[in-house]
Protein backbone atom coordinates (compact mmCIF):
# COMPACT_ATOMS: atom_id res chain seq x y z
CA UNK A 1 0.00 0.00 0.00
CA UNK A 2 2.83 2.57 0.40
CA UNK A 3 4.59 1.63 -2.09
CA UNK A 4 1.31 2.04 -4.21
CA UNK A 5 0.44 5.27 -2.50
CA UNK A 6 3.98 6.67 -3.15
CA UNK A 7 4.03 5.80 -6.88
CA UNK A 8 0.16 7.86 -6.83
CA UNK A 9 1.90 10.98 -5.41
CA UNK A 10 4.71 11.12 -7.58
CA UNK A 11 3.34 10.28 -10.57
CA UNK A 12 -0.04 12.12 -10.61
CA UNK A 13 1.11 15.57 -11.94
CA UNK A 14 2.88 13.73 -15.22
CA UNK A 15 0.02 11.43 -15.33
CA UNK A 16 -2.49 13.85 -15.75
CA UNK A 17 -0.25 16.61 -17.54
CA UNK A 18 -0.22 13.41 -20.07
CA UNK A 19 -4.06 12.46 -20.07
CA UNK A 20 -4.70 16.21 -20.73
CA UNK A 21 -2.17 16.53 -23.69
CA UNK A 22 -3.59 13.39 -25.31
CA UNK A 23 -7.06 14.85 -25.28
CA UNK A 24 -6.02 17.71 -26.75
CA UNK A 25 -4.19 16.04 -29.72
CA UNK A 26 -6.74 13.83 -30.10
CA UNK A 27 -9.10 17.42 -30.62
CA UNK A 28 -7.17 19.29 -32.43
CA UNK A 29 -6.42 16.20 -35.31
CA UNK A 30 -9.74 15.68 -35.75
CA UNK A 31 -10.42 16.60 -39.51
CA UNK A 32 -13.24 18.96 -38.71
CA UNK A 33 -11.69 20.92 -36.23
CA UNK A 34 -11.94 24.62 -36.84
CA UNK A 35 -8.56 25.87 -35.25
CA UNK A 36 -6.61 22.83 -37.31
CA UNK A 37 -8.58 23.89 -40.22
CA UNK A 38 -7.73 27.66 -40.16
CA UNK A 39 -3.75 26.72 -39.43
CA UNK A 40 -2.97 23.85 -42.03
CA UNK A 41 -5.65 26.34 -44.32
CA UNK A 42 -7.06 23.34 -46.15
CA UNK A 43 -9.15 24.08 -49.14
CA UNK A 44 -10.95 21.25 -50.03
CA UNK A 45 -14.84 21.19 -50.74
CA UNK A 46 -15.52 20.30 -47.51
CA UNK A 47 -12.92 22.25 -45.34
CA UNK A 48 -13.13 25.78 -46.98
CA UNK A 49 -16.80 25.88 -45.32
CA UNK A 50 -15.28 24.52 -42.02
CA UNK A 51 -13.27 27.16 -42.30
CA UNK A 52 -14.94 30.43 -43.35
CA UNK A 53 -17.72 29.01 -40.11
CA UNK A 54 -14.81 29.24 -37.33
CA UNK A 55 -13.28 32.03 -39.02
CA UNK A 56 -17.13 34.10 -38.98
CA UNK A 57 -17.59 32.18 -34.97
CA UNK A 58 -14.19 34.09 -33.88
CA UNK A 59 -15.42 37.73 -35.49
CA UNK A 60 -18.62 37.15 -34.40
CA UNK A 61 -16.94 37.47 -30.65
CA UNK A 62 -16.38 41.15 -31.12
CA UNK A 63 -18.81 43.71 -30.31
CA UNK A 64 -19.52 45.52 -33.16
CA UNK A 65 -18.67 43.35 -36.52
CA UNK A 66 -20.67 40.05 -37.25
CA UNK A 67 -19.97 38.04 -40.05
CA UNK A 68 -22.63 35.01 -41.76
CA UNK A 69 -22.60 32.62 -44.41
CA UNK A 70 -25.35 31.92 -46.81
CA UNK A 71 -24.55 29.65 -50.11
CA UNK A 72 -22.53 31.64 -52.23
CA UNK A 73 -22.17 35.11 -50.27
CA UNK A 74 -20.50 36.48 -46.78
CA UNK A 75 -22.71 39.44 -45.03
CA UNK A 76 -21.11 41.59 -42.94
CA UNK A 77 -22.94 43.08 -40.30
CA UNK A 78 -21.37 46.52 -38.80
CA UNK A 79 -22.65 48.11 -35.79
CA UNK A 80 -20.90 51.61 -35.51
CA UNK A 81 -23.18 53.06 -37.81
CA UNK A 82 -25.63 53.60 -34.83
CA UNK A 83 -23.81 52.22 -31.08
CA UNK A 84 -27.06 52.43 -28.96
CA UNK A 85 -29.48 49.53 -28.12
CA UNK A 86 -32.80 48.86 -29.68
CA UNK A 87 -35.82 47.22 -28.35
CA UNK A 88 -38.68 47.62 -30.96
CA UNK A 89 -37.75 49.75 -33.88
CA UNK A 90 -40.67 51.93 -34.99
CA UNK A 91 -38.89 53.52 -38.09
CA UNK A 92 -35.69 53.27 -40.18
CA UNK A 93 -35.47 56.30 -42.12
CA UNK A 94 -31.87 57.68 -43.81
CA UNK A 95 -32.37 61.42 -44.29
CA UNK A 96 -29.36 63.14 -46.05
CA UNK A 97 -26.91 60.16 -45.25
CA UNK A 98 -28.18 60.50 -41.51
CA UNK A 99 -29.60 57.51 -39.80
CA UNK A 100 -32.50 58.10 -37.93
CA UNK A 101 -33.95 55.28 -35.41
CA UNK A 102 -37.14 55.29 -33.59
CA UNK A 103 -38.15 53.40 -30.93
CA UNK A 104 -41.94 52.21 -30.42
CA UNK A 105 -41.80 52.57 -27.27
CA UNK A 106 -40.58 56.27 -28.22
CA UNK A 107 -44.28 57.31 -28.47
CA UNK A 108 -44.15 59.85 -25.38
CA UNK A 109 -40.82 61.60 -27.29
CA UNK A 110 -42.97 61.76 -30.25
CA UNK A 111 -45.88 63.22 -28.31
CA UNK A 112 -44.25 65.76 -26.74
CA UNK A 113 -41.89 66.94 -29.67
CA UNK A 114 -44.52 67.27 -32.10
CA UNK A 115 -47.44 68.81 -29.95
CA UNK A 116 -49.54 65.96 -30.44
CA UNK A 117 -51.68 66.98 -27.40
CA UNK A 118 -53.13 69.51 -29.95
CA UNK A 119 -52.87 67.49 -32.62
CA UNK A 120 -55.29 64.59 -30.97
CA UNK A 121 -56.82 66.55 -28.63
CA UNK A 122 -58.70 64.04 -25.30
CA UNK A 123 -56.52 61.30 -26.68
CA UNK A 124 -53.59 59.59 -25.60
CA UNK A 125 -51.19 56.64 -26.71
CA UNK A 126 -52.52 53.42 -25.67
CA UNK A 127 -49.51 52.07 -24.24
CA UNK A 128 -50.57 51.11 -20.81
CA UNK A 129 -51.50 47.19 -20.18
CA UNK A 130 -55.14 46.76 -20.30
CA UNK A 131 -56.68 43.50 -20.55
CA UNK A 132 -53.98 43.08 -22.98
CA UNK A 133 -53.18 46.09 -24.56
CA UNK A 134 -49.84 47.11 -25.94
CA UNK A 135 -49.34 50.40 -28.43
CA UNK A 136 -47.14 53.15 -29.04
CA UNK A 137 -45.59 54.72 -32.15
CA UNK A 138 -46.54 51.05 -34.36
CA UNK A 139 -44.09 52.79 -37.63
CA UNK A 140 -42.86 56.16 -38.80
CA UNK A 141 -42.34 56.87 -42.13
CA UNK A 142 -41.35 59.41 -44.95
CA UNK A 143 -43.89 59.76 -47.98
CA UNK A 144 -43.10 62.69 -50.48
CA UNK A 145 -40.86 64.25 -47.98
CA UNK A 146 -43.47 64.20 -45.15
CA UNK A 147 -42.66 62.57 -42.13
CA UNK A 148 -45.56 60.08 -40.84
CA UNK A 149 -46.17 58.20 -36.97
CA UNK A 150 -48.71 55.11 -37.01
CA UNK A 151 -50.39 55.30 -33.31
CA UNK A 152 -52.34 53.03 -31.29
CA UNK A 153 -54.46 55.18 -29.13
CA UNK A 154 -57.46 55.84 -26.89
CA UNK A 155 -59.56 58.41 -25.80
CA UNK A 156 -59.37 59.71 -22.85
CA UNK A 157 -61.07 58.04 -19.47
CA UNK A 158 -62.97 56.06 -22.38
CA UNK A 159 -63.09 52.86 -23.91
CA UNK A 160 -62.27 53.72 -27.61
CA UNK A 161 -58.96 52.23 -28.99
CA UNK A 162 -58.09 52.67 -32.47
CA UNK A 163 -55.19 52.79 -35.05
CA UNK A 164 -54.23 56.32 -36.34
CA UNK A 165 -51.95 57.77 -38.94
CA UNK A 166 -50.49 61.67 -38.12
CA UNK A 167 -48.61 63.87 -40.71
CA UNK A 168 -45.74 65.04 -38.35
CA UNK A 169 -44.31 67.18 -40.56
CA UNK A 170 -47.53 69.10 -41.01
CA UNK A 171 -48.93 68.43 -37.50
CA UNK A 172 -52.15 66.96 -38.81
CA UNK A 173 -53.79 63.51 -38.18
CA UNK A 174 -54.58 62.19 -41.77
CA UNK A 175 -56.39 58.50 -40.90
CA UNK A 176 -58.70 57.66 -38.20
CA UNK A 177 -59.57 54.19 -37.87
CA UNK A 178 -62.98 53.42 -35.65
CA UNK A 179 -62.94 52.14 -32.04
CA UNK A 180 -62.00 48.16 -32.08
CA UNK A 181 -64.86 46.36 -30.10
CA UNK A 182 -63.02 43.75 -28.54
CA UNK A 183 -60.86 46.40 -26.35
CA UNK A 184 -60.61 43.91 -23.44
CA UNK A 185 -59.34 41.33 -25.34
CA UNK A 186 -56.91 43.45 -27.76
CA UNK A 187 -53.03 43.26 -28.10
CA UNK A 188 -51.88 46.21 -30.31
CA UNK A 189 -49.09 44.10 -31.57
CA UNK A 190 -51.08 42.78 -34.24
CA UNK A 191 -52.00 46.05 -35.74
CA UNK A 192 -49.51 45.75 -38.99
CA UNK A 193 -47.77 48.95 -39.92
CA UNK A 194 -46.34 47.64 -43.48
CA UNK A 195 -46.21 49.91 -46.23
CA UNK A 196 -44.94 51.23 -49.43
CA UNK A 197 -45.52 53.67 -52.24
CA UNK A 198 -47.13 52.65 -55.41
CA UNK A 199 -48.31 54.92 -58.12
CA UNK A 200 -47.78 58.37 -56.14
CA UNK A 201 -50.07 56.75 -53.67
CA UNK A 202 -49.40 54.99 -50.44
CA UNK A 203 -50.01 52.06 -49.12
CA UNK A 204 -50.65 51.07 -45.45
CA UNK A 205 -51.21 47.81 -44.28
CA UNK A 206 -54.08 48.21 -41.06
CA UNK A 207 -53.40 44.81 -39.44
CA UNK A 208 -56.75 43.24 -36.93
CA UNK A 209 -55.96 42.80 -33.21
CA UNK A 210 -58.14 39.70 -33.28
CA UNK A 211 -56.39 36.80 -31.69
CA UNK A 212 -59.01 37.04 -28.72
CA UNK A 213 -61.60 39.14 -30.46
CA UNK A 214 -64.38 37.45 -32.24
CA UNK A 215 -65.82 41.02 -32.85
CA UNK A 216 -62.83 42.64 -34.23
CA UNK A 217 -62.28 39.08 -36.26
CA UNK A 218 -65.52 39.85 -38.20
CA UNK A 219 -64.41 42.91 -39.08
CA UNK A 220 -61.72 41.81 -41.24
CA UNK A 221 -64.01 40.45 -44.43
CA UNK A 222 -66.15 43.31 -43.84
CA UNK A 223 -65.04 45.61 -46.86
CA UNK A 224 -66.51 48.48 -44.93
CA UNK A 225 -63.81 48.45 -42.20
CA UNK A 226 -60.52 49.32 -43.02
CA UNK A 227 -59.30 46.45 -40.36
CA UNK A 228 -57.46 43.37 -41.98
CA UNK A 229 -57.23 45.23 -45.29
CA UNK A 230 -54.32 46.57 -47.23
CA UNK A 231 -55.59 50.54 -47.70
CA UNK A 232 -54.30 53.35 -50.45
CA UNK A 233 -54.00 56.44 -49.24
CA UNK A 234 -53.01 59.51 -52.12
CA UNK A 235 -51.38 62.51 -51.55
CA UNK A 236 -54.76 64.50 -51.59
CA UNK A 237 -55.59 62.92 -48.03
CA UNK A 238 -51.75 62.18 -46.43
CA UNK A 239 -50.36 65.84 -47.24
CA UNK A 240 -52.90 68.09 -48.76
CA UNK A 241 -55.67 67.75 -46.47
CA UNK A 242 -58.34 67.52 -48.80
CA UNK A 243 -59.73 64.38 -47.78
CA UNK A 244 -61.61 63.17 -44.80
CA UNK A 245 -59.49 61.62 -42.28
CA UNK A 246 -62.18 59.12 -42.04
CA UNK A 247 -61.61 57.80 -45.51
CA UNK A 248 -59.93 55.09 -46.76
CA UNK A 249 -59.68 53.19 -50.56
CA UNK A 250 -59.29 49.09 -49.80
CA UNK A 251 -56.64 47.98 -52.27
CA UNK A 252 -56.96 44.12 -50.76
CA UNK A 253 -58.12 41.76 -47.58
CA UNK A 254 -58.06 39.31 -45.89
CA UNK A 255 -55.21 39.98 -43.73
CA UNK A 256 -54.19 39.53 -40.30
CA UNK A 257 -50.35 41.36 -39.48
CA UNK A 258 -48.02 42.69 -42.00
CA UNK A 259 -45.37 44.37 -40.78
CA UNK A 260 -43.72 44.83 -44.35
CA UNK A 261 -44.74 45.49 -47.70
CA UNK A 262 -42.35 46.17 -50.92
CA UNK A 263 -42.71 47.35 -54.22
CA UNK A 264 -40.73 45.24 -56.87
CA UNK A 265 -41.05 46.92 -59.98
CA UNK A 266 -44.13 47.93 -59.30
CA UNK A 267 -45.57 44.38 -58.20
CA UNK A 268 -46.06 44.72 -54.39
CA UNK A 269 -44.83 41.86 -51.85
CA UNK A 270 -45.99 41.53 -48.18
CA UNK A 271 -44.89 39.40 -45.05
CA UNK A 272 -47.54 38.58 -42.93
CA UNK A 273 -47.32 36.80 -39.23
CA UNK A 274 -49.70 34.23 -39.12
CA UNK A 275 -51.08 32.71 -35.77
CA UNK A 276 -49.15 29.91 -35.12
CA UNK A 277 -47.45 29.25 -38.02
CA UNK A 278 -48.51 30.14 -41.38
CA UNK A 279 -46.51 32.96 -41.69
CA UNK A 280 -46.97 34.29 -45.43
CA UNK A 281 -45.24 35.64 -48.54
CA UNK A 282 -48.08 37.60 -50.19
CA UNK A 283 -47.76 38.94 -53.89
CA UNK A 284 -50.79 41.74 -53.70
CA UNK A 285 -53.34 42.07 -56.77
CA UNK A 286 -55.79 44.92 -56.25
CA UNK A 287 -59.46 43.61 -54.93
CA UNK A 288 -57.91 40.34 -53.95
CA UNK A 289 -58.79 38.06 -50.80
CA UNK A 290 -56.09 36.48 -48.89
CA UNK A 291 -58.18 34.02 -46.58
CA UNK A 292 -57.47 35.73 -43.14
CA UNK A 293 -59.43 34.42 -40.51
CA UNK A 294 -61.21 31.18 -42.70
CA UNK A 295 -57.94 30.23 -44.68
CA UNK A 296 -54.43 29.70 -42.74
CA UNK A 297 -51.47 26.87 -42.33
CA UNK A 298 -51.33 27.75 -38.58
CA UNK A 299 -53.56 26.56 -35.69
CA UNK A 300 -54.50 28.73 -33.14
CA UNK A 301 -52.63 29.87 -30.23
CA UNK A 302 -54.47 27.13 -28.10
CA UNK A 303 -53.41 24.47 -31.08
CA UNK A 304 -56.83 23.79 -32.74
CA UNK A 305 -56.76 23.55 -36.14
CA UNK A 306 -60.04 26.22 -37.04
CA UNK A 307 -58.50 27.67 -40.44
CA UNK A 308 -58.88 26.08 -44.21
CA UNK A 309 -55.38 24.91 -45.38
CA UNK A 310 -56.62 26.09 -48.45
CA UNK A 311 -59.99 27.81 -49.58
CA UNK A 312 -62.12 28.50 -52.69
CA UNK A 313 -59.48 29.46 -55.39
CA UNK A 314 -62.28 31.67 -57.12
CA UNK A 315 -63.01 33.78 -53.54
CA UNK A 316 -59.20 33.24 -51.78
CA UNK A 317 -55.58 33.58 -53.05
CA UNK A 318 -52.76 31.65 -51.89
CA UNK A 319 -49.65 32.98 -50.89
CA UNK A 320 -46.77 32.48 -52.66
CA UNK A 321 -45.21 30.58 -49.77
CA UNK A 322 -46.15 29.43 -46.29
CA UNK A 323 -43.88 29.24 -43.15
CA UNK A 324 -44.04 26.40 -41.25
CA UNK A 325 -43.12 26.41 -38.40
CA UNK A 326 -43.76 30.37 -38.01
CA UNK A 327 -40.31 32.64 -38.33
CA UNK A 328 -42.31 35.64 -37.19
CA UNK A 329 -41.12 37.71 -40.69
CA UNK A 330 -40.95 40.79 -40.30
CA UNK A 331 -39.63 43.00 -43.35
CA UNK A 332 -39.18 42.73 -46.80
CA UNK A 333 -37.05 44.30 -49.03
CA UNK A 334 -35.04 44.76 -52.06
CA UNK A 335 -31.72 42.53 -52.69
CA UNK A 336 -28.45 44.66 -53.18
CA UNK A 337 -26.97 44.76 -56.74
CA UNK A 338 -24.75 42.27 -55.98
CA UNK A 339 -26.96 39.90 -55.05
CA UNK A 340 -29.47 40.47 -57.72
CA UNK A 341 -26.81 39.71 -60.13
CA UNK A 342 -25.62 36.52 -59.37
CA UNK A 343 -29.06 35.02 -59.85
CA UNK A 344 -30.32 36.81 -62.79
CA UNK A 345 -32.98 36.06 -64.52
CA UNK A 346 -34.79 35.01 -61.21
CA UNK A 347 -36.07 37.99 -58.96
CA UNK A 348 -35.54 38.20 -55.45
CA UNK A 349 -35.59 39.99 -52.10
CA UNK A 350 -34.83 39.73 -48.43
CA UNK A 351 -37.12 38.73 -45.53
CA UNK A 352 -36.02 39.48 -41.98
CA UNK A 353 -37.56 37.32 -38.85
CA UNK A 354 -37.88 37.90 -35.06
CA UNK A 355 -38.79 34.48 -34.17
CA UNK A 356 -36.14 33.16 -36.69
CA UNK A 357 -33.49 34.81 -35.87
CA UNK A 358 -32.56 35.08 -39.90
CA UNK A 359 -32.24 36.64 -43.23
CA UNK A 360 -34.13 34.62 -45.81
CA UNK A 361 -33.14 34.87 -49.43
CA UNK A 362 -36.00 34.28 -51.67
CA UNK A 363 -35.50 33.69 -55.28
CA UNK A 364 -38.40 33.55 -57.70
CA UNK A 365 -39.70 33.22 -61.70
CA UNK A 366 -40.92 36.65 -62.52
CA UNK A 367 -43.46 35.70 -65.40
CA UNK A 368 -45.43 33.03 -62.98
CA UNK A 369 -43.67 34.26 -59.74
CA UNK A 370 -43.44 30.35 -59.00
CA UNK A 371 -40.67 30.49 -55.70
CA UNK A 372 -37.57 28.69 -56.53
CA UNK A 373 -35.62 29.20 -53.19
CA UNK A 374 -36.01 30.43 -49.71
CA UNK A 375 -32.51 30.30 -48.08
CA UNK A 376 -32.35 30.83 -44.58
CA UNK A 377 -28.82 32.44 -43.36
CA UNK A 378 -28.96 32.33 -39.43
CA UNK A 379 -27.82 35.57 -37.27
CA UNK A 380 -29.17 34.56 -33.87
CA UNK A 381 -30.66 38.11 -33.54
CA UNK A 382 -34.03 39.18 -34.01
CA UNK A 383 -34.32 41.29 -37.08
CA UNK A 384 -37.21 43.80 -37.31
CA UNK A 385 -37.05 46.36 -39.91
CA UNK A 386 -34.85 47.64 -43.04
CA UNK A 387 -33.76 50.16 -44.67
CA UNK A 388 -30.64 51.53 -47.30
CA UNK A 389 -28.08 53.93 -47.82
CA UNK A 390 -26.72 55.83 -51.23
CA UNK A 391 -24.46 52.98 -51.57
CA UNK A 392 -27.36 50.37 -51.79
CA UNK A 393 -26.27 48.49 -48.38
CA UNK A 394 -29.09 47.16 -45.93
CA UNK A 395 -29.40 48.71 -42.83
CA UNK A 396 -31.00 46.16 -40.21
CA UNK A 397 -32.68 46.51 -36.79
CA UNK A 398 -32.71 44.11 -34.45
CA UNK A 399 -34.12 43.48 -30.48
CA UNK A 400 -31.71 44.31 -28.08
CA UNK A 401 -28.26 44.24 -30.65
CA UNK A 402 -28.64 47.80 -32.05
CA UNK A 403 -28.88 48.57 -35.74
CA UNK A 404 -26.42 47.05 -38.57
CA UNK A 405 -25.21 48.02 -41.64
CA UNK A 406 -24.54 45.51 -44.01
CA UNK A 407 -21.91 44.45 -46.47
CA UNK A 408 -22.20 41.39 -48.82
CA UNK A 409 -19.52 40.07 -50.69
CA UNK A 410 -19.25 36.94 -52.82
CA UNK A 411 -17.34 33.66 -51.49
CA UNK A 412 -14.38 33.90 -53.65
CA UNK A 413 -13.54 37.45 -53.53
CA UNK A 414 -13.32 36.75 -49.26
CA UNK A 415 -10.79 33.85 -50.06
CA UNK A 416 -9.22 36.00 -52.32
CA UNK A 417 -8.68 38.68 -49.76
């Protein structure tokens, strides 16, 4: 026994110093090990891929510069373009090269800077929880060189909530929507907010706050409420004032909560949250229906399945493609020049997610817009909203990580580097 005990003590700091270096080798000559990778720089097939991931995991440590990989490009995402943190971006706007952010939750700024006590006088932003209400500045917006706030509000020491559109610029609220019925039951987050400009006209997707609300649900293939319904607004009612704020032209329904809308050569493109799952890629046709609440992928939040997979082509149309499980898209927009290039003669644009945590490239035929490709390219942030510079870059939001700008370059001009 002592001659076993001494032989423990003396050996047991080589022993283990040996144990230890044998894992180690045994790690690092593994074939798919990044560090072995990145110092023997192997370039087969396989490898380079190995490699560009450990090289995009080690500059993804720093604080401001995040690199991903989709199939054939490398996206850079820089944060010093704007260092603060965002929550819930309300608007993305670049004004003479300047960057300006808003926050949703920004509302009582907004208030305050632009006199909107006067503006909406006995109302205020619905922003407090109740029953299940959420508001606040939903988007702002430039149209024609008029700055615009989307608001969820109330009236005063009442029970009205509605959706409202205000011409900041001018002072002047443009677009009333009525009281929602279900006001005990509402969550504001489901309210929409996407637009876009089409035809010197504008529009604004007016989302339904219906998950709990049969009420409010009803309203949204009711052509006389503006609820659930993709509405065009001209310049004669936005700017000029010539137009009852009361108004509104339906351009399409059937929808429940887009958040982002984009005109592609003058073909418009929406994202739309489903409930659970059944997130959608819309393409938009004037007078159409898109289903919302009888036709859906997703179940309900309590997982029955209520909704038609698919409905009456000659009443409903189908979106071009269905998200299953939900991503929680976001935003749409254009693809950069670069990326538009490389897969010529298809279209394309960009998707952003919250739930997701992605980009999604989505490649398409443009004569039957048939989609060829939907390639997700993971970020582990929650993106919310885009925008560009003069140079054609995106500029990306996100909850919590601040705002991005973004490079892409191809694959082989980074290994050429």
């Amino acid at each position: 026994m002592m001659i076993k005990s001494l032989i423990s003590r003396k050996y047991r700091i080589p022993i283990l110093t040996f144990l230890i270096g044998a894992l180690l080798m045994f790690v690092f000559l593994r074939t798919d090990n990044p560090l072995r990778m990145y110092l023997y720089n192997i370039k087969d097939e396989h490898d380079i891929m190995t490699r560009f991931a450990m090289m995009d995991t080690l500059a993804n440590q720093k604080a401001t510069v995040k690199k991903f990989l989709s199939n054939d490009f490398q996206f850079t995402f820089d944060s010093k373009i704007y260092n603060k943190t965002t929550r819930k971006t309300g608007g993305l706007i670049m004004q003479d090269n300047k960057l300006l952010v808003f926050e949703q939750a920004d509302i009582f700024k907004i208030w305050k800077t632009y006199d909107l006590d006067t503006v909406l006088p006995n109302i205020e932003p619905a922003v407090d929880e109740n029953g299940g209400v959420y508001g606040g500045a939903r988007k702002v917006f430039e149209f024609k060189n008029n700055l615009f706030c989307f608001l969820t509000l109330k009236e005063k020491n009442g029970n009205c909530f509605f959706a409202s559109i205000v011409n900041l610029t001018l002072k002047k609220e443009v677009f009333r929507a009525p009281c929602i019925p279900d006001y005990k039951q509402l969550d504001f987050n489901e309210v929409g907010g996407g637009y876009t400009e089409y035809n010197d006209s504008l529009l604004f997707a007016l989302g339904a706050p219906s998950t709990y609300g049969k009420m409010t649900r009803d309203l949204i293939q009711n052509i006389n409420s503006p609820y659930g319904k993709i509405l065009l607004f001209t310049k004669e009612q936005l700017i000029e004032g010539r137009i009852s704020k009361s108004s509104f032209e339906v351009f399409s329904i059937g929808h429940r909560n887009i958040q982002g809308l984009l005109n592609l050569n003058n073909e418009i493109f929406a994202v739309e949250h489903g409930p659970r799952g059944g997130d959608e890629i819309n393409l938009i046709e004037r007078n159409k229906n898109y289903g919302w609440p009888i036709v859906s992928l997703g179940l309900t939040y309590e997982f029955e399945n209520v909704y038609l997979p698919v409905g009456d082509s000659t009443k409903y149309t189908l979106p071009l493609f269905s998200f299953l499980p939900s991503a929680a898209i976001s935003d749409i927009i254009d693809c950069p020049e670069i990326i538009k290039k490389r897969y010529y003669p298809l279209e394309s644009f960009i998707v952003s997610s919250l739930r997701g945590e992605s980009l999604y490239i989505v490649l398409f035929t443009k004569q039957n817009h048939r989609v060829i490709s939907v390639e997700k390219i993971d970020t582990h942030m929650r993106l919310r909203q885009f925008c560009k510079n003069s140079k054609d870059q995106l500029i990306v939001s996100t909850d919590d990580h601040g705002v991005y700008e973004i490079t892409v370059n191809t694959l082989l001009n980074v290994l050429q580097k």
